[in-house]
Protein backbone atom coordinates (compact mmCIF):
# COMPACT_ATOMS: atom_id res chain seq x y z
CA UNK A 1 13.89 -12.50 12.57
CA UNK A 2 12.25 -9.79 13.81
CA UNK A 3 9.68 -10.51 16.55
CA UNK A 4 5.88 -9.66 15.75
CA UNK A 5 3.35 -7.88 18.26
CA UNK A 6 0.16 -9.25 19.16
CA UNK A 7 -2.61 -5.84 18.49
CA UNK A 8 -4.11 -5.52 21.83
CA UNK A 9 -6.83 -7.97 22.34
CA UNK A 10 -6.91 -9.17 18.65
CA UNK A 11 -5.23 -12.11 17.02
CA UNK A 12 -3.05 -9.96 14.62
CA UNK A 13 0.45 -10.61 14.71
CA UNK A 14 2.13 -6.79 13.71
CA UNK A 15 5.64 -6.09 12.61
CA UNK A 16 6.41 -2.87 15.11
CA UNK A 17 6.46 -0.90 12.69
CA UNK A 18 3.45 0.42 10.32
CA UNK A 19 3.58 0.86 7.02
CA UNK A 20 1.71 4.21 5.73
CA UNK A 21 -0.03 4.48 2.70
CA UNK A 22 -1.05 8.20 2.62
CA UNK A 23 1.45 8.26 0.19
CA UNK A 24 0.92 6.31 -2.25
CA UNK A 25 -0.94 7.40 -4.99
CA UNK A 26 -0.09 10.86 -3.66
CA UNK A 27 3.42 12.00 -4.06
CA UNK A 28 4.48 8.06 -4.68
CA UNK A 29 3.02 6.68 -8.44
CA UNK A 30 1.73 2.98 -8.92
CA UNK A 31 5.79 1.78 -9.80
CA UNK A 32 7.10 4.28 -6.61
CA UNK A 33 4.32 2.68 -4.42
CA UNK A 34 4.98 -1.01 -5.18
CA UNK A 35 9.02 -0.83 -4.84
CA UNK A 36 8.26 0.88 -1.47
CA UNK A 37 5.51 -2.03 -0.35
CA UNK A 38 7.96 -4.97 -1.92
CA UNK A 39 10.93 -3.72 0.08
CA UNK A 40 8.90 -3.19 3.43
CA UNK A 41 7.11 -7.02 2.69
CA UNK A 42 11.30 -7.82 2.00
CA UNK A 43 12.15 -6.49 5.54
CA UNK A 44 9.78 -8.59 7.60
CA UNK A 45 7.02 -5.50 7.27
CA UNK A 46 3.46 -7.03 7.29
CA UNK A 47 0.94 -4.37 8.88
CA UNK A 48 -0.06 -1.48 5.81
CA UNK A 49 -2.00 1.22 6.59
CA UNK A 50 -4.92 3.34 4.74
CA UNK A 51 -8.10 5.55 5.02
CA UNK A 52 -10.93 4.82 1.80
CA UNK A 53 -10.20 9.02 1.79
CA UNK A 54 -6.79 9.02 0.59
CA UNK A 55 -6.30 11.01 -1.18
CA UNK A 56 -9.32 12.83 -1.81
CA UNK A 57 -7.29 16.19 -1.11
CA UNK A 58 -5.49 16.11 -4.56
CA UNK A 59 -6.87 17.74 -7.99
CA UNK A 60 -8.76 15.22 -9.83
CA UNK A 61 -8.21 12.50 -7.28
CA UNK A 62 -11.81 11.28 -5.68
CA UNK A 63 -10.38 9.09 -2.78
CA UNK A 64 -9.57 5.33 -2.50
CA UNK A 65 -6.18 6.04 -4.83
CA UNK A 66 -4.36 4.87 -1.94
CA UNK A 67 -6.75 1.72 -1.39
CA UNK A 68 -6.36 0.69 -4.86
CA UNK A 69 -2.81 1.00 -5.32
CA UNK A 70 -2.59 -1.23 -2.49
CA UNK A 71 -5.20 -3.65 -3.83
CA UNK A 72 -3.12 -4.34 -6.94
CA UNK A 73 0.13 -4.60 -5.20
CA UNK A 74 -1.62 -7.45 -2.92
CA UNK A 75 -3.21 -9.04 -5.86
CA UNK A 76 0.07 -8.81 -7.87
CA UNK A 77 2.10 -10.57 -5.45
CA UNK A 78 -0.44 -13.19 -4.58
CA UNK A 79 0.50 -12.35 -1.05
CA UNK A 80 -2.99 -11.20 0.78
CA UNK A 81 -2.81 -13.53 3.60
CA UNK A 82 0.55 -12.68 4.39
CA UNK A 83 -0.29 -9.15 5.12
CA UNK A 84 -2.00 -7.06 7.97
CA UNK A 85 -4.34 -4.69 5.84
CA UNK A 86 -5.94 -1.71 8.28
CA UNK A 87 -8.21 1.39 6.81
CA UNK A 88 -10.53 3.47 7.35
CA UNK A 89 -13.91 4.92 7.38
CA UNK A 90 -15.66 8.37 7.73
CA UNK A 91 -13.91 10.81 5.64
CA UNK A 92 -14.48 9.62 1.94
CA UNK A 93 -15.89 12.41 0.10
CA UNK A 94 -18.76 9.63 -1.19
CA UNK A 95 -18.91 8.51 2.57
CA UNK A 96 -18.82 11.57 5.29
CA UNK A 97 -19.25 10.61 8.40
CA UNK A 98 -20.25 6.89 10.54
CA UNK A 99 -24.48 6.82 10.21
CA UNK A 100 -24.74 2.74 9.80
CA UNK A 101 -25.78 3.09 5.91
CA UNK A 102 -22.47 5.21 5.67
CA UNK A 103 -20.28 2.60 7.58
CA UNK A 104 -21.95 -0.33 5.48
CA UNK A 105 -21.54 1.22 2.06
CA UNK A 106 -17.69 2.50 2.72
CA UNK A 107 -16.80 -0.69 3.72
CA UNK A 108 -18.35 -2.30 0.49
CA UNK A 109 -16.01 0.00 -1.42
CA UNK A 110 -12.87 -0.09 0.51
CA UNK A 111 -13.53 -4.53 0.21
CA UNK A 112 -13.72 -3.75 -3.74
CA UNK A 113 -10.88 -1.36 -4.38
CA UNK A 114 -8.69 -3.30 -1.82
CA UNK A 115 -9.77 -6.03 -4.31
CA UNK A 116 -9.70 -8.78 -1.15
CA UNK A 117 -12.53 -10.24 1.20
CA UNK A 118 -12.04 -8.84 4.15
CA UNK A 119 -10.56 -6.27 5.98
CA UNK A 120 -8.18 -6.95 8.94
CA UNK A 121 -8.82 -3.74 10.74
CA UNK A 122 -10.89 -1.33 10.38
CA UNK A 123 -10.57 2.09 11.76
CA UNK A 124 -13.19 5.18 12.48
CA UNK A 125 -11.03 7.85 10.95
CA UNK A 126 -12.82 10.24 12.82
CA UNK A 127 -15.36 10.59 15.64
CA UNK A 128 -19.04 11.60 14.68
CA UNK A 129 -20.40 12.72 17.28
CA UNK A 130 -24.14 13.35 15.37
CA UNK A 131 -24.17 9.47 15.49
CA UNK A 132 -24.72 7.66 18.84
CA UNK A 133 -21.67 5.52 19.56
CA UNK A 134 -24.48 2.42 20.09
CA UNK A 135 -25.46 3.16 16.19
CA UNK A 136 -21.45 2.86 15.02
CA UNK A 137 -20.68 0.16 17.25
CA UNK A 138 -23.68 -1.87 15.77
CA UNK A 139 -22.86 -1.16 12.25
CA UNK A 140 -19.29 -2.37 12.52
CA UNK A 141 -20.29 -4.65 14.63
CA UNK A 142 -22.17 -6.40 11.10
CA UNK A 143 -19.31 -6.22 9.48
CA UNK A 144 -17.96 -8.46 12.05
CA UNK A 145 -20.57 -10.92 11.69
CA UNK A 146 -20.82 -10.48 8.16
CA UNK A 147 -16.78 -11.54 7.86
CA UNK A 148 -15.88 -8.65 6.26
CA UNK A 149 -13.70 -7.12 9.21
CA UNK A 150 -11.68 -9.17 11.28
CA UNK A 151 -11.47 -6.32 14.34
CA UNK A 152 -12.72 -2.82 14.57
CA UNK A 153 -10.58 0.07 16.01
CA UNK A 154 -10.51 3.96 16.54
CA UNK A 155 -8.83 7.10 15.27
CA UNK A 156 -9.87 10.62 16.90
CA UNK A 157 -11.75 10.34 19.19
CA UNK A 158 -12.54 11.20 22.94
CA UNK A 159 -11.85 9.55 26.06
CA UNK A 160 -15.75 10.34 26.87
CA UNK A 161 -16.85 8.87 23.63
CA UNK A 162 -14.11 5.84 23.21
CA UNK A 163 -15.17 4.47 26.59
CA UNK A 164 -18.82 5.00 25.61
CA UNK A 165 -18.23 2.67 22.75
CA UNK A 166 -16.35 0.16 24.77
CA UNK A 167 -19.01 0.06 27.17
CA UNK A 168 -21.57 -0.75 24.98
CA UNK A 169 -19.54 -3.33 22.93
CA UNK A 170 -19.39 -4.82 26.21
CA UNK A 171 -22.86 -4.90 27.63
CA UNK A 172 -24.19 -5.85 24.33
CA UNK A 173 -21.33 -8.47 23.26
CA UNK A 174 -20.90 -6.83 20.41
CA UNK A 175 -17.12 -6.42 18.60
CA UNK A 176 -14.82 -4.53 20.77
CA UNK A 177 -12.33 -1.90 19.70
CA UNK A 178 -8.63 -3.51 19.48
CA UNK A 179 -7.02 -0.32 18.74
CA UNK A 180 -6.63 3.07 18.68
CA UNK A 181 -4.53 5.48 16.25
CA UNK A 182 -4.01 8.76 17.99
CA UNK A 183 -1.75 11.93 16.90
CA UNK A 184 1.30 11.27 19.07
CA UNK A 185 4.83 12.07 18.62
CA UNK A 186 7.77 13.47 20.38
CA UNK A 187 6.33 16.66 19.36
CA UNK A 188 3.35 15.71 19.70
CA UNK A 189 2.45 14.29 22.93
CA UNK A 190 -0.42 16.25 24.62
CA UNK A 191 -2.24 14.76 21.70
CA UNK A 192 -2.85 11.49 23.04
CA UNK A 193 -1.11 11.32 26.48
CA UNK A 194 -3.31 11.75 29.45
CA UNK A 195 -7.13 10.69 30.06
CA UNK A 196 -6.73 9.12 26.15
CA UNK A 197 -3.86 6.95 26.95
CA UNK A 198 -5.20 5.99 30.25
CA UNK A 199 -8.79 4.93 28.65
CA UNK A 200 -6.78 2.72 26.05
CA UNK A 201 -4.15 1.24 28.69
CA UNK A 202 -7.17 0.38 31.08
CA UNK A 203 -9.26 -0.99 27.83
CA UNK A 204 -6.29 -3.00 27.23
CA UNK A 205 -6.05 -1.26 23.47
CA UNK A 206 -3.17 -1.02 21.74
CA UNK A 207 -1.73 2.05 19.86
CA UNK A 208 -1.06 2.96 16.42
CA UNK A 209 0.02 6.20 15.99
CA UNK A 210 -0.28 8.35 13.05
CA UNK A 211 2.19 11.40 12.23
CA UNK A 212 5.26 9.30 13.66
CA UNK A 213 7.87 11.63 12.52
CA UNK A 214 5.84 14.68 13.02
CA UNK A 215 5.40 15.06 9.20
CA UNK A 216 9.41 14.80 8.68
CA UNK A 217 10.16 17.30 11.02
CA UNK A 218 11.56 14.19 13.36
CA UNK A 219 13.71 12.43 10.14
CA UNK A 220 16.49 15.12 10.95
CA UNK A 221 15.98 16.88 7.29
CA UNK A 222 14.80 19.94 8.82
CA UNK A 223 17.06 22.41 9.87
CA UNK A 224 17.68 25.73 10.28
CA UNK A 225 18.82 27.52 7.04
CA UNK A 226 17.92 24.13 4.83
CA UNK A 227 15.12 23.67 2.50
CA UNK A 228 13.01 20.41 2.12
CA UNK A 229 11.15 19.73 -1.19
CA UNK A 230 8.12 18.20 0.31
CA UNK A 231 4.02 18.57 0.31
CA UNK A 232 4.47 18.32 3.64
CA UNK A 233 7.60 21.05 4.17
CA UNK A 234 5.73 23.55 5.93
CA UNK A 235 3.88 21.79 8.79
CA UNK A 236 7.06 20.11 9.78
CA UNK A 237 9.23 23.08 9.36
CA UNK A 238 7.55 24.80 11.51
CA UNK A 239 8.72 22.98 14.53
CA UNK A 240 12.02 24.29 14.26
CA UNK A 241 10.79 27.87 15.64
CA UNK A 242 10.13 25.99 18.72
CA UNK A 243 12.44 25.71 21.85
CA UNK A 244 10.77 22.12 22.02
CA UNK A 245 11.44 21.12 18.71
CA UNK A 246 15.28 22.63 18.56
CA UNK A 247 16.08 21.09 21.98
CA UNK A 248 13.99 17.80 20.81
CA UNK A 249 16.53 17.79 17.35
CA UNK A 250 19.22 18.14 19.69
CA UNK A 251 18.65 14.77 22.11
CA UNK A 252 18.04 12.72 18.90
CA UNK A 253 20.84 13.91 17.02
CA UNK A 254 22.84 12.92 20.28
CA UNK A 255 21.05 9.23 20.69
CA UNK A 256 21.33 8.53 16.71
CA UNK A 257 25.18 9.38 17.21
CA UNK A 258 25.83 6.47 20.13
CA UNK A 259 24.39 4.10 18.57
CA UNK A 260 25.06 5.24 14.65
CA UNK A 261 21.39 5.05 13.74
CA UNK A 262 18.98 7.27 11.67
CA UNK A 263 17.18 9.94 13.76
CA UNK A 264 13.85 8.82 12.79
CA UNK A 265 14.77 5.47 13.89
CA UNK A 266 15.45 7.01 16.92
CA UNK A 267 12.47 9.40 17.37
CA UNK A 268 10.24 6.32 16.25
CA UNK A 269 12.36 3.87 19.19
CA UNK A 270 10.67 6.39 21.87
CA UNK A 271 7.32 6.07 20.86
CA UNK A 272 7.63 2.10 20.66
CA UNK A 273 8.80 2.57 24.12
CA UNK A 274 5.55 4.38 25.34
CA UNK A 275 2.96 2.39 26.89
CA UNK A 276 0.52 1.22 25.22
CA UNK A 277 1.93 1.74 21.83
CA UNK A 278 2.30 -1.12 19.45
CA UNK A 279 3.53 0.05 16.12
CA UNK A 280 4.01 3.45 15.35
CA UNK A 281 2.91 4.52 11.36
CA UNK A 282 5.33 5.83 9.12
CA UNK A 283 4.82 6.67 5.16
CA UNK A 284 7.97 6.11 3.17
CA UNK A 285 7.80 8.10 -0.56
CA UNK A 286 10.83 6.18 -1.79
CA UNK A 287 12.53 2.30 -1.16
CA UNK A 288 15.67 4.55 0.37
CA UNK A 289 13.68 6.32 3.10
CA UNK A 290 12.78 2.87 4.44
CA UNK A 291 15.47 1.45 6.00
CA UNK A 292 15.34 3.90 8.71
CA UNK A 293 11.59 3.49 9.42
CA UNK A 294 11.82 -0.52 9.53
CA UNK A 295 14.94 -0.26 11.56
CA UNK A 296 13.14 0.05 14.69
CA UNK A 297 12.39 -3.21 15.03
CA UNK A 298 15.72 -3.68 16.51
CA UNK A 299 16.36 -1.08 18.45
CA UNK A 300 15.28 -0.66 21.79
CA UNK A 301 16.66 2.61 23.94
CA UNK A 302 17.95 2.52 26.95
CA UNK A 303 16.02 3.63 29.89
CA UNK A 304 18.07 6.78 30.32
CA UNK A 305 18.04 7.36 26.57
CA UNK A 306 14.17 7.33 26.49
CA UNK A 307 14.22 9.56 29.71
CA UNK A 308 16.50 12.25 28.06
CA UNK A 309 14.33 12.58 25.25
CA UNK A 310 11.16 12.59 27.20
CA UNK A 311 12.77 15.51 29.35
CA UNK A 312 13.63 17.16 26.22
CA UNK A 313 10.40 16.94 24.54
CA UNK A 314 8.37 18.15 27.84
C-alpha cells in the first residue's frame, strides 16, 4: 500500500502523485474521463486536480467542463470523501481575476458543478496583482469560515507577492496558504527553483507542480524524426531542438533502462525527489497512459541517479 503525503501544513493525506483533469472534457469524453478517474481511484490515486476554467479554450466550451465531469464521476461512485478534490480560481471566462466578489462567486460555481460541499483545496490560478493580496487573502479566507474550502493554496505567483500573502494570513490569523503549484519540470526548472522555492521551503508549503512531463515531451514519445498526434504536439516537440532537452532524453532513457521503468515515471521520480515537492500533476487522456504516471509512488532514485539527471538538465 502505497504511503500517502501529508500537504504541507494541512491535514490532507495525498497519494504522490496528482491526478490532472485538464483533460477531461478536453481531448478525454465523459466515458474516456471516468475509466481514467476509476483506474487512478483503483491504484491508490486520491488527490484530482482542476481549474473552474477548464476548458474555456475549446469552441463552444464555456469553462467548468472539466469540473463537471469530475462532479458526476464523484457523485456516481458515491466516493466524495474518499477523494482529495483541488481547483481553481481566477481564470473562468465568467470569473477573471481574484477581486473578493470574483473569488466568492467562482467558488459558488465550482461547489455546484463539482456537485459536493466543499472544496479541499483551493488554488489562485493566477496572481492579480490589481487586487491587494490583504483583499484575496480575506476573501478566501470566508470561504474558510464559511466551510466551503478546507485549505487555500497558490499557482503563479511571485516570491514578493506569495510572502506578502503569508504575512498577512499570519498577522491577521487568517487561513494560510498550504501549497503552491508552480511550472517545474526537468525542463523546466528556472520556473520555480530559486527565491520561489526558497519562499515555499521557508513557509513550510508544499509543491504541486503543474506541466510534470513538460507537456509529453518528458513521456519519451518525442523524438527526432517521429510524429505525435496530440493538442499538445508542438509545445513539447519543441524541446527536442534543445541541447537540454536531447541530453535530458538521453539520462532518462538511461535511468528507465536500469530499473525497466517508463521514462515519465522516471522524469516524474526526480521531481518527487526535489525539495519541497509533494506530488507532482500529471493528466492521463487514456486508462493505458496511467500506469506510468501512478508508478511513481514506488520508485525512489538513487542519489546518483537524481544527480545525473539534474547535471543533465542544468
Amino acid at each position: 500500500m502505497t504511503s500517502l503525503r501529508t500537504l504541507g501544513s494541512s491535514d490532507l493525506q495525498v497519494f504522490p502523485l496528482s491526478l490532472g483533469g485538464n483533460v477531461f472534457g478536453w481531448t478525454a469524453d465523459e466515458d474516456q474521463s471516468f475509466a481514467v478517474l476509476d483506474a487512478y481511484a483503483a491504484a491508490g490515486g486520491n488527490f484530482v486536480d482542476t481549474a473552474d476554467s477548464y476548458s474555456a479554450w475549446i469552441e463552444g466550451n464555456r469553462g467548468g467542463e472539466s469540473e463537471t465531469v469530475i462532479g458526476k464521476w464523484l457523485a456516481s461512485r458515491s466516493n466524495r470523501s474518499d477523494i482529495v478534490v483541488a481547483t481553481k480560481v481566477g481564470a473562468h471566462p465568467d470569473y477573471k481575476g481574484l477581486s473578493a466578489a470574483t473569488v466568492k462567486g467562482a467558488a459558488e460555481a465550482s461547489l455546484r458543478r463539482l456537485g459536493t460541499d466543499h472544496i479541499d483545496l483551493y488554488y489562485t490560478h493566477f496572481d492579480d496583482e490589481t487586487v491587494p493580496v490583504e483583499e484575496i487573502i480575506t476573501a478566501l479566507d470566508q470561504l474558510v469560515k464559511e466551510g466551503k474550502v478546507r485549505h487555500i493554496a497558490a499557482s503563479n505567483i511571485s516570491p514578493e507577492r506569495l510572502r506578502a500573502s503569508l504575512d498577512f494570513s499570519e498577522r491577521e490569523g487568517l487561513a494560510r496558504y498550504v501549497a503552491l503549484q508552480p511550472h517545474y519540470n526537468l525542463v523546466s526548472r528556472d520556473t520555480y527553483e530559486g527565491a520561489l522555492q526558497d519562499t515555499a521551503a521557508h513557509a513550510g508549503l508544499a509543491a504541486v507542480p503543474y506541466y510534470a512531463l513538460a507537456s509529453g515531451f518528458l513521456t519519451g514519445k518525442y523524438r527526432p524524426g517521429t510524429t505525435v498526434e496530440s493538442a499538445r504536439s508542438a509545445k513539447a516537440g519543441g524541446h527536442l531542438e534543445s541541447e537540454q532537452g536531447r541530453e535530458v532524453l538521453a539520462a532518462l532513457d538511461r535511468i528507465a533502462a536500469d530499473r525497466n521503468a517508463e521514462t515519465a515515471t522516471i522524469a516524474l521520480a526526480w521531481l518527487a525527489a526535489q525539495p519541497t515537492v509533494a506530488a507532482p500533476i500529471a493528466s492521463a487522456r487514456t486508462v493505458e497512459q496511467l500506469p506510468a504516471l501512478v508508478a511513481v509512488a514506488d520508485l525512489e532514485l538513487t542519489d546518483q541517479e537524481v544527480a545525473l539527471l539534474t547535471e543533465a538538465s542544468a
